[in-house]
C-alpha atoms as a PDB file:
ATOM      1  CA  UNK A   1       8.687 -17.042  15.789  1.00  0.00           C
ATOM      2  CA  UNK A   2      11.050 -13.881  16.895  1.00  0.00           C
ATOM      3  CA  UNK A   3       7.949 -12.046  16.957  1.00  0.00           C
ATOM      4  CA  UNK A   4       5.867 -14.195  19.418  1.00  0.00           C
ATOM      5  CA  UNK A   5       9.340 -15.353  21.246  1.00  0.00           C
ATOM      6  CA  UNK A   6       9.235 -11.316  21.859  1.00  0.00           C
ATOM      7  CA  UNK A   7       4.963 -11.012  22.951  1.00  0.00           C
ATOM      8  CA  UNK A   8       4.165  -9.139  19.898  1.00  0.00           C
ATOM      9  CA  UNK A   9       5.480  -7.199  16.358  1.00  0.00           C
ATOM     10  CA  UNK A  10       4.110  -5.353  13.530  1.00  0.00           C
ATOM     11  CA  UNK A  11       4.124  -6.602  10.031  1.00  0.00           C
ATOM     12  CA  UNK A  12       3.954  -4.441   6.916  1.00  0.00           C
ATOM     13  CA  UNK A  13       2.626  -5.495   3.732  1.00  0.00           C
ATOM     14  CA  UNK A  14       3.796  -4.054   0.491  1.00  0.00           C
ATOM     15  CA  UNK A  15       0.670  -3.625  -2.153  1.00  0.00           C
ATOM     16  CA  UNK A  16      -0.818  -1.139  -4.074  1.00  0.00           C
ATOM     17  CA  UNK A  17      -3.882   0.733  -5.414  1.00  0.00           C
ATOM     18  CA  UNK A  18      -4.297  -2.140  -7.426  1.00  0.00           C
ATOM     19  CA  UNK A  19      -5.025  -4.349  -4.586  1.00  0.00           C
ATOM     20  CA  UNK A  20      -8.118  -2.059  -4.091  1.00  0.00           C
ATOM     21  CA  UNK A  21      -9.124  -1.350  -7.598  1.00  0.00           C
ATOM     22  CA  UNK A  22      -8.685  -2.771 -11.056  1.00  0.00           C
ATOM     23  CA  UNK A  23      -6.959  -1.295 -13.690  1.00  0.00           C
ATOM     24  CA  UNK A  24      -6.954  -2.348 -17.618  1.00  0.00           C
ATOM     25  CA  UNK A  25      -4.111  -4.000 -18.827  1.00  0.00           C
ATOM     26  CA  UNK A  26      -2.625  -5.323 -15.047  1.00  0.00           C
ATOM     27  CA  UNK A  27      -4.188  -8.604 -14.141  1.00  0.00           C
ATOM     28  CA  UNK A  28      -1.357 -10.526 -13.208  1.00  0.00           C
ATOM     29  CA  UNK A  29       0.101  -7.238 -10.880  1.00  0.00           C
ATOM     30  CA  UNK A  30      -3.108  -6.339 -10.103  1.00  0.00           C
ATOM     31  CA  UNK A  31      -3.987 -10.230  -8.638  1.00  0.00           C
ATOM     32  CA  UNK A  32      -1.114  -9.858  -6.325  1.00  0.00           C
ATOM     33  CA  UNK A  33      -1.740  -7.094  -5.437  1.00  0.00           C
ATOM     34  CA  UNK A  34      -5.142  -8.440  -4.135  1.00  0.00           C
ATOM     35  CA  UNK A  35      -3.937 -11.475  -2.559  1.00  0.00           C
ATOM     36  CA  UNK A  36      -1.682  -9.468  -0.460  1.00  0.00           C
ATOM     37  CA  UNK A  37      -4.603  -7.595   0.907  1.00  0.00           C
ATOM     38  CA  UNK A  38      -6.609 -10.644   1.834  1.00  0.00           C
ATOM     39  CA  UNK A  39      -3.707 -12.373   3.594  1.00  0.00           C
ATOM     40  CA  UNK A  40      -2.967  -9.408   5.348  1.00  0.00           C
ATOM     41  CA  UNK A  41      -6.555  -9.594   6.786  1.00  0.00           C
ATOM     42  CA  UNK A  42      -6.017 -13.356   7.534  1.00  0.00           C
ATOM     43  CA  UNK A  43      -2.684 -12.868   9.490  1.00  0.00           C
ATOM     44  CA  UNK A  44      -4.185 -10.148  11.314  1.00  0.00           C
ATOM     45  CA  UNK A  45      -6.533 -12.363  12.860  1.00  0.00           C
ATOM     46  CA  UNK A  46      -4.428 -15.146  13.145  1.00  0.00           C
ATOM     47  CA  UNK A  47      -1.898 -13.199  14.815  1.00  0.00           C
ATOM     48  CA  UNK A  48      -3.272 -10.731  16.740  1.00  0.00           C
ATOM     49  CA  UNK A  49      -4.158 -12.498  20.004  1.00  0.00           C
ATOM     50  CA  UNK A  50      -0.457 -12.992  20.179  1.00  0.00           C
ATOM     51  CA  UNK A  51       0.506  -9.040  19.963  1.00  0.00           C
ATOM     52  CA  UNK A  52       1.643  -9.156  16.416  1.00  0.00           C
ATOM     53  CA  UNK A  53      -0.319  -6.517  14.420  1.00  0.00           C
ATOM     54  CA  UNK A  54      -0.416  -6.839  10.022  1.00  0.00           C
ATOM     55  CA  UNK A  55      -1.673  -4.209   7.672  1.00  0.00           C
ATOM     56  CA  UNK A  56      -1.077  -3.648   4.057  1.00  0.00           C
ATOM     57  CA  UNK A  57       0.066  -0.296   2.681  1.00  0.00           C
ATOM     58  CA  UNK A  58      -1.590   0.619  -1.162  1.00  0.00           C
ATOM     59  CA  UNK A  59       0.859   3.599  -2.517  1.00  0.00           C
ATOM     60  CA  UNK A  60      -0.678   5.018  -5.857  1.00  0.00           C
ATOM     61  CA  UNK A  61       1.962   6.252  -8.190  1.00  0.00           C
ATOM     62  CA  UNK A  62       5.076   6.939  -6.700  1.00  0.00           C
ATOM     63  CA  UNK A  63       8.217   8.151  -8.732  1.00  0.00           C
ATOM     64  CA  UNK A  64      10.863   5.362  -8.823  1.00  0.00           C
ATOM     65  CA  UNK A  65      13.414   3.437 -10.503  1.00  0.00           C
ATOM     66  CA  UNK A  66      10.109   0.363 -11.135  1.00  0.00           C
ATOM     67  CA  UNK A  67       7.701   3.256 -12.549  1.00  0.00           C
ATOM     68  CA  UNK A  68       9.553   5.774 -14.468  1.00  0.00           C
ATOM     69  CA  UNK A  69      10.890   3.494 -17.211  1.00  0.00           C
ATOM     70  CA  UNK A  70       7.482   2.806 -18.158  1.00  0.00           C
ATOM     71  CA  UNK A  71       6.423   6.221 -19.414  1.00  0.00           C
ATOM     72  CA  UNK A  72       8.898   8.695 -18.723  1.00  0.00           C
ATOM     73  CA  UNK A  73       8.122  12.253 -17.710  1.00  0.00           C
ATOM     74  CA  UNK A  74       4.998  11.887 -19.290  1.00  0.00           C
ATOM     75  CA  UNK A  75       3.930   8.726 -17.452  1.00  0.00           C
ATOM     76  CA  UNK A  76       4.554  10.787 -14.284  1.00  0.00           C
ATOM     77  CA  UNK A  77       2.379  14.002 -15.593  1.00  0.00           C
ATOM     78  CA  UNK A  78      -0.475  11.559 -16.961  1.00  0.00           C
ATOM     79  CA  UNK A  79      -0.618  10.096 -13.235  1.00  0.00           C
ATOM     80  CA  UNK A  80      -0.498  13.630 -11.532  1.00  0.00           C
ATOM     81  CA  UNK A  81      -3.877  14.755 -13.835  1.00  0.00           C
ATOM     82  CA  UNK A  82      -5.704  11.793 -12.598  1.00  0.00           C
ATOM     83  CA  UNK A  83      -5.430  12.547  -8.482  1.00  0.00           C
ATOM     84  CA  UNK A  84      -6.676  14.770  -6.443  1.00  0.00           C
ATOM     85  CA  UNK A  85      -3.413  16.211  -5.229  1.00  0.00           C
ATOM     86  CA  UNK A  86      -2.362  16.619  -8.883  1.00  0.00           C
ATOM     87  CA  UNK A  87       0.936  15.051  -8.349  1.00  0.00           C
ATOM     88  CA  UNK A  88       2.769  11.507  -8.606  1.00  0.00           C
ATOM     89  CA  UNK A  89       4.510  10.692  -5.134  1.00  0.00           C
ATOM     90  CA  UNK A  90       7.698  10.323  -3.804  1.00  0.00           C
ATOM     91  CA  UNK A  91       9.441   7.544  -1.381  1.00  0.00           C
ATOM     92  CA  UNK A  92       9.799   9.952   1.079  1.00  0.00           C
ATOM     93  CA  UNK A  93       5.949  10.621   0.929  1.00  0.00           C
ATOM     94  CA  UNK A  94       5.630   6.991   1.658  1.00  0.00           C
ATOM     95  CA  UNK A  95       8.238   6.354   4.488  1.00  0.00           C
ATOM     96  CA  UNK A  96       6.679   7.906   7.308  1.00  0.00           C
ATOM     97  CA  UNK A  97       3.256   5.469   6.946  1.00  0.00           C
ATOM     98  CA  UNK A  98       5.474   2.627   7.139  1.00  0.00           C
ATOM     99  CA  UNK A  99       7.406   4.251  10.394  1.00  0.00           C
ATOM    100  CA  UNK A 100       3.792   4.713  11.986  1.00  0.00           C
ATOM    101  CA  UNK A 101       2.769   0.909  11.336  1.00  0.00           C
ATOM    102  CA  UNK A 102       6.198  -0.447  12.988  1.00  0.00           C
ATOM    103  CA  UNK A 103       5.727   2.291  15.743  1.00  0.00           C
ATOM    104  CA  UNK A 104       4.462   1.918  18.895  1.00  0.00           C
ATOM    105  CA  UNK A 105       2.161   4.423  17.898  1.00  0.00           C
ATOM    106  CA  UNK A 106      -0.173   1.983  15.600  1.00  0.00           C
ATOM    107  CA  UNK A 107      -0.558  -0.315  18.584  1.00  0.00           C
ATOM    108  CA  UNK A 108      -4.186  -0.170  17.578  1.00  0.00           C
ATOM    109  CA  UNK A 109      -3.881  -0.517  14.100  1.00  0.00           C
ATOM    110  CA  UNK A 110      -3.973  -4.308  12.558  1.00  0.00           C
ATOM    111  CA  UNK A 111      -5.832  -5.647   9.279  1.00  0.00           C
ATOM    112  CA  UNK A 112      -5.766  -2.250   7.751  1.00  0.00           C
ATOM    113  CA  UNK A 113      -5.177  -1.381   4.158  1.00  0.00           C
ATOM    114  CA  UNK A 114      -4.197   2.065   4.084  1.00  0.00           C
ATOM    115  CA  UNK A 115      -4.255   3.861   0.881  1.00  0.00           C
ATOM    116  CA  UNK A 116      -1.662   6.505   0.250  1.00  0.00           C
ATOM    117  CA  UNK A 117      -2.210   7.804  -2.943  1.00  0.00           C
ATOM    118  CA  UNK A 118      -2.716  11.270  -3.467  1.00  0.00           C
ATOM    119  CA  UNK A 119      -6.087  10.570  -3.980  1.00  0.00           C
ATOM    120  CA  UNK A 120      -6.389   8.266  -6.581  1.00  0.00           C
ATOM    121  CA  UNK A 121      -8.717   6.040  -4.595  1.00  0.00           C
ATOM    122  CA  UNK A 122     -10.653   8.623  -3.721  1.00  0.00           C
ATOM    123  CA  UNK A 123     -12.339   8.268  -7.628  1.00  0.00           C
ATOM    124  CA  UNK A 124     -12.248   5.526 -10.303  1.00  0.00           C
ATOM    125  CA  UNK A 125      -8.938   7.534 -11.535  1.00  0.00           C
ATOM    126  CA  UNK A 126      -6.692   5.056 -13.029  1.00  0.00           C
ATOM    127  CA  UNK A 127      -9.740   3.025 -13.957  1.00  0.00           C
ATOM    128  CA  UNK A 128     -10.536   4.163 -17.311  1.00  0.00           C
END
């Protein structure tokens, strides 16, 4: 309501790769995952004529308190062989995406899922 009160907004949706690809052993993640991308779609259009944009970010492997534990150090250098850019990311590798969607600067930008990954989209990396 505070965003049509105010002719328009920008919603960000948390996902991840595995809202664009499956991976063994994640169903239950991996179906949320999904379902945020297709009502991130929906809202878009729902919302749009009314100025509010919605787009789902899809980080690959990022460093943090949720992935370390499951893996270690060795979790992190498994996921850095299977990308292009060799490495697992960082929150600060993420940030500035979601500073771009809540910008003015993504005015044009609504039902997107942007991958941000280091590449691991850009293969079937994670998918074997």
């Amino acid at each position: 309501p505070t965003m049509k009160a105010n002719g328009g907004g920008s919603i960000i949706n948390a996902s991840s790769v595995e809202g664009l690809a499956g991976m063994a052993s994640c169903t239950a993640y991996a179906a949320t995952k999904w379902a945020i991308r297709g009502m991130t779609k929906c809202a878009a259009m729902e919302l749009g004529g009314r100025g509010i944009r919605v787009n789902s970010v899809h980080p690959g492997m990022i460093d943090t308190p949720m992935t370390r534990p499951h893996g270690g150090d060795a979790a992190m250098e498994y996921g850095a062989s299977k990308v292009a850019l060799k490495r697992v990311g960082t929150p600060e590798d993420i940030a500035p995406l979601y500073v771009y969607l809540a910008s003015d600067e993504s005015s044009f930008v609504t039902g997107a899922e942007i991958a941000i990954d280091g590449g691991a989209t850009a293969t079937h990396a994670f998918g074997g």
